[in-house]
C-alpha atoms as a PDB file:
ATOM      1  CA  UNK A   1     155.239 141.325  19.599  1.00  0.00           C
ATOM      2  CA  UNK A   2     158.609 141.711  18.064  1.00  0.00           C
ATOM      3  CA  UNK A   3     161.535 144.322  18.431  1.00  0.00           C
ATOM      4  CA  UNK A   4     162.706 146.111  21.691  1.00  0.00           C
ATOM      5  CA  UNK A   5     160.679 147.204  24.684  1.00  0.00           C
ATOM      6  CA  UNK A   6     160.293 144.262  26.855  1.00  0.00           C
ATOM      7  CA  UNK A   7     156.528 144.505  26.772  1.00  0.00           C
ATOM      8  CA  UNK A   8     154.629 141.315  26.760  1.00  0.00           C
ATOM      9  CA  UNK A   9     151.063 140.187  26.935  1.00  0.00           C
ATOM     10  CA  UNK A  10     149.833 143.689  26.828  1.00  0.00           C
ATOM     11  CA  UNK A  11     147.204 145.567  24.489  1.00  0.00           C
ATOM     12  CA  UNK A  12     148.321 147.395  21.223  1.00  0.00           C
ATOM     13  CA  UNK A  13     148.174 150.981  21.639  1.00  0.00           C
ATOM     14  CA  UNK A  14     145.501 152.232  18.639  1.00  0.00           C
ATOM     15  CA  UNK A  15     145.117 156.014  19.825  1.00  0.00           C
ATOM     16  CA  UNK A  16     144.953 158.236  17.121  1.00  0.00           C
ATOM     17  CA  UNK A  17     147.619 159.683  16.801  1.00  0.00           C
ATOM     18  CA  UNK A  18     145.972 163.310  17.661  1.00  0.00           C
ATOM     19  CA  UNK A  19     144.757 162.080  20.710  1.00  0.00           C
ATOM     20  CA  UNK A  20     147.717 160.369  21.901  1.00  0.00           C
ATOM     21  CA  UNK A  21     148.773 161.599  25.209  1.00  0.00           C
ATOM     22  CA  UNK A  22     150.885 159.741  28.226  1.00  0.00           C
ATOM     23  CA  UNK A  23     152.898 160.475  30.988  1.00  0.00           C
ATOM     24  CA  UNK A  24     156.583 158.898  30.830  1.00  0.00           C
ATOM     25  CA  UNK A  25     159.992 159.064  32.246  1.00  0.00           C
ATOM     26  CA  UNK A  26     163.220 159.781  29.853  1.00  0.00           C
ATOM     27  CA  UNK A  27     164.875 156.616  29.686  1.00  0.00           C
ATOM     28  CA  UNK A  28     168.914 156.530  29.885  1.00  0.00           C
ATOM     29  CA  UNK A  29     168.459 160.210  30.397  1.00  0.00           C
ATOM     30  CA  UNK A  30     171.535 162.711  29.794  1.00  0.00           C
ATOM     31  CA  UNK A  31     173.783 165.225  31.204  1.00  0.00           C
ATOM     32  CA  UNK A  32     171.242 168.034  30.129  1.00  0.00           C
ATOM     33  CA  UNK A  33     168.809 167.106  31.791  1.00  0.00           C
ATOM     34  CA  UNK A  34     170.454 168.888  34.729  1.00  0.00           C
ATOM     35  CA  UNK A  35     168.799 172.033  32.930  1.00  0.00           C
ATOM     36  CA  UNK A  36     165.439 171.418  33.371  1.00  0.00           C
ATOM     37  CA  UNK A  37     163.013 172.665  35.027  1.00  0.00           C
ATOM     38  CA  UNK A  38     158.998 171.675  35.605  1.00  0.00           C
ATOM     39  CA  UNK A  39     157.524 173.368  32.479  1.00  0.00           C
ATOM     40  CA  UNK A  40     159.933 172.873  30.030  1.00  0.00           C
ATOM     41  CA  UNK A  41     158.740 171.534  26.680  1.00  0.00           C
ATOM     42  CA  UNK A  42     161.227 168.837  24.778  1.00  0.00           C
ATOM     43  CA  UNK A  43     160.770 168.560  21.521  1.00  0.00           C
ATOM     44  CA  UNK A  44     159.598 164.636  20.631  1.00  0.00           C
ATOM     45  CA  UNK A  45     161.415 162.886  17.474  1.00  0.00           C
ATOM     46  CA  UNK A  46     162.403 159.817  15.864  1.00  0.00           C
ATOM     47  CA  UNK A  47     165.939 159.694  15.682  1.00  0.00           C
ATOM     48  CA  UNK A  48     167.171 156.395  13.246  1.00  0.00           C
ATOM     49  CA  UNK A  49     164.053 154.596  14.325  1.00  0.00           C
ATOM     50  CA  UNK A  50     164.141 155.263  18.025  1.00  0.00           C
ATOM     51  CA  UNK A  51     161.877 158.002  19.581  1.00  0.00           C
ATOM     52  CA  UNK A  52     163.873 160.872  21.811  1.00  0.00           C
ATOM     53  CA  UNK A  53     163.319 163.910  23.894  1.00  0.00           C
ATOM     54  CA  UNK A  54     165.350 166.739  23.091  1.00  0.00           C
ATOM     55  CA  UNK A  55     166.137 169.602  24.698  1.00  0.00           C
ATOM     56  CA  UNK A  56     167.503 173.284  23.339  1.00  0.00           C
ATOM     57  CA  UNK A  57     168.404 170.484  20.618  1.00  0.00           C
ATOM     58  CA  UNK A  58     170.164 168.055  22.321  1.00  0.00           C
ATOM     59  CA  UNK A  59     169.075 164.276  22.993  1.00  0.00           C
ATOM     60  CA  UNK A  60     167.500 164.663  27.000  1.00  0.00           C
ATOM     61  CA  UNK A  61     166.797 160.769  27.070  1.00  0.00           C
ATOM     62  CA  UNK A  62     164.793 157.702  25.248  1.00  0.00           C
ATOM     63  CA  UNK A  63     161.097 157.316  25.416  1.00  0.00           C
ATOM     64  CA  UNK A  64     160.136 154.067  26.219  1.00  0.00           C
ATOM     65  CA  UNK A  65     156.677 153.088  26.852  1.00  0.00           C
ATOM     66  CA  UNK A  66     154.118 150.872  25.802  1.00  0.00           C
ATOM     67  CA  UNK A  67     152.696 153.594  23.803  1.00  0.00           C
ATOM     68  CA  UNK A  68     156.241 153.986  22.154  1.00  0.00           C
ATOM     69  CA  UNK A  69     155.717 151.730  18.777  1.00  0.00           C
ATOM     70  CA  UNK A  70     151.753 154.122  18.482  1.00  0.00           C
ATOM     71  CA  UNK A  71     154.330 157.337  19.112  1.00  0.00           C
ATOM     72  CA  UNK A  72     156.978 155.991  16.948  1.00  0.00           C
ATOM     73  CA  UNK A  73     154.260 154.754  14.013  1.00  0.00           C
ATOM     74  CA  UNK A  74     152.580 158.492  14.745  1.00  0.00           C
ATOM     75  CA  UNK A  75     156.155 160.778  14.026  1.00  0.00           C
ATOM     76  CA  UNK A  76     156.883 158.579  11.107  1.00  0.00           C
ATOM     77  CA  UNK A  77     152.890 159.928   9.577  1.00  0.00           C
ATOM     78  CA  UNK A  78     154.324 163.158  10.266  1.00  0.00           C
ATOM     79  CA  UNK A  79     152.489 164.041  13.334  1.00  0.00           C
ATOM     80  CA  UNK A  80     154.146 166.210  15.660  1.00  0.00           C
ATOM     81  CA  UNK A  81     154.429 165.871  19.669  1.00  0.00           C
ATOM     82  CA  UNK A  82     155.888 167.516  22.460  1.00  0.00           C
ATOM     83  CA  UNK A  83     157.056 166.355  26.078  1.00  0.00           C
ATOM     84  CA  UNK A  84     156.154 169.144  29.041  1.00  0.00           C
ATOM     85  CA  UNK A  85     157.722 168.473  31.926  1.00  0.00           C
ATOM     86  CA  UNK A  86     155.738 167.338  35.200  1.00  0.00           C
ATOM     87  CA  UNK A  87     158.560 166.601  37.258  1.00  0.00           C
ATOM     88  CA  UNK A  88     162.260 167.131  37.709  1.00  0.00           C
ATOM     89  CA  UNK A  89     164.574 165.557  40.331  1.00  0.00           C
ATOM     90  CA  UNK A  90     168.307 164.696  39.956  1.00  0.00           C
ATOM     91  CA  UNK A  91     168.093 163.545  36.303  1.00  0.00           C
ATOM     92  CA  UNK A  92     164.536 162.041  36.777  1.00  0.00           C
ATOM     93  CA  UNK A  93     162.438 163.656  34.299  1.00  0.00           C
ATOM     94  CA  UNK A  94     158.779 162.776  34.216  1.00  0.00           C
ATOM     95  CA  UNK A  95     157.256 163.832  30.691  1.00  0.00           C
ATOM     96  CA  UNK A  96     153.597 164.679  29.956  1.00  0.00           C
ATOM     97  CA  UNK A  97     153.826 163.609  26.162  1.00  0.00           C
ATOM     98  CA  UNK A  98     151.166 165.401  23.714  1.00  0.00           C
ATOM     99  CA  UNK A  99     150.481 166.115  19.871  1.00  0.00           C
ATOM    100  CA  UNK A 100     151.381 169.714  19.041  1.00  0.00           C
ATOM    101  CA  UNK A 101     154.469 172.089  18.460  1.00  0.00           C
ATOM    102  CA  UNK A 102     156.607 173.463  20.659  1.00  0.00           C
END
């Protein structure tokens, strides 16, 4: 498989992309993420071809999973998702990433 991720010798996601759900933590998060609280929804978008969490508008962190090229094919379709937060401690923010709107 080419591209980022590091992900090798694993299977394609081939969810629909309505029933596409996973649990994930921000990658590179940011300095809002200080904010956040267990509940919050981020907003899920592709951002020049890379898929982000944002929160109140601003980039929270990267997602970066296996199921990141499905999410990323998914948002380019024009399917919408949203991250609710399962977990927050000191800038580790664990995501429960589902279709829908915020």
């Amino acid at each position: 498989m080419s591209g980022s991720g590091g992900f090798s010798g694993g299977k394609e996601v081939t969810t629909s992309c309505d029933k596409l759900k996973f649990d994930i933590v921000l990658s590179s998060p940011k300095p809002i993420t200080s904010s956040i609280q267990i509940g919050d929804q981020l907003e899920i978008e592709l951002i020049e071809d890379d898929v982000y969490a944002l929160y109140n508008g601003q980039i929270a962190g990267g997602i970066s999973a296996r199921e990141a090229s499905r999410l990323k094919y998914c948002l380019g379709k024009g399917h919408t998702y949203k991250g609710t937060v399962i977990s927050a401690k000191l800038g580790n923010i664990r995501l429960s990433v589902s279709a829908g709107i915020i």
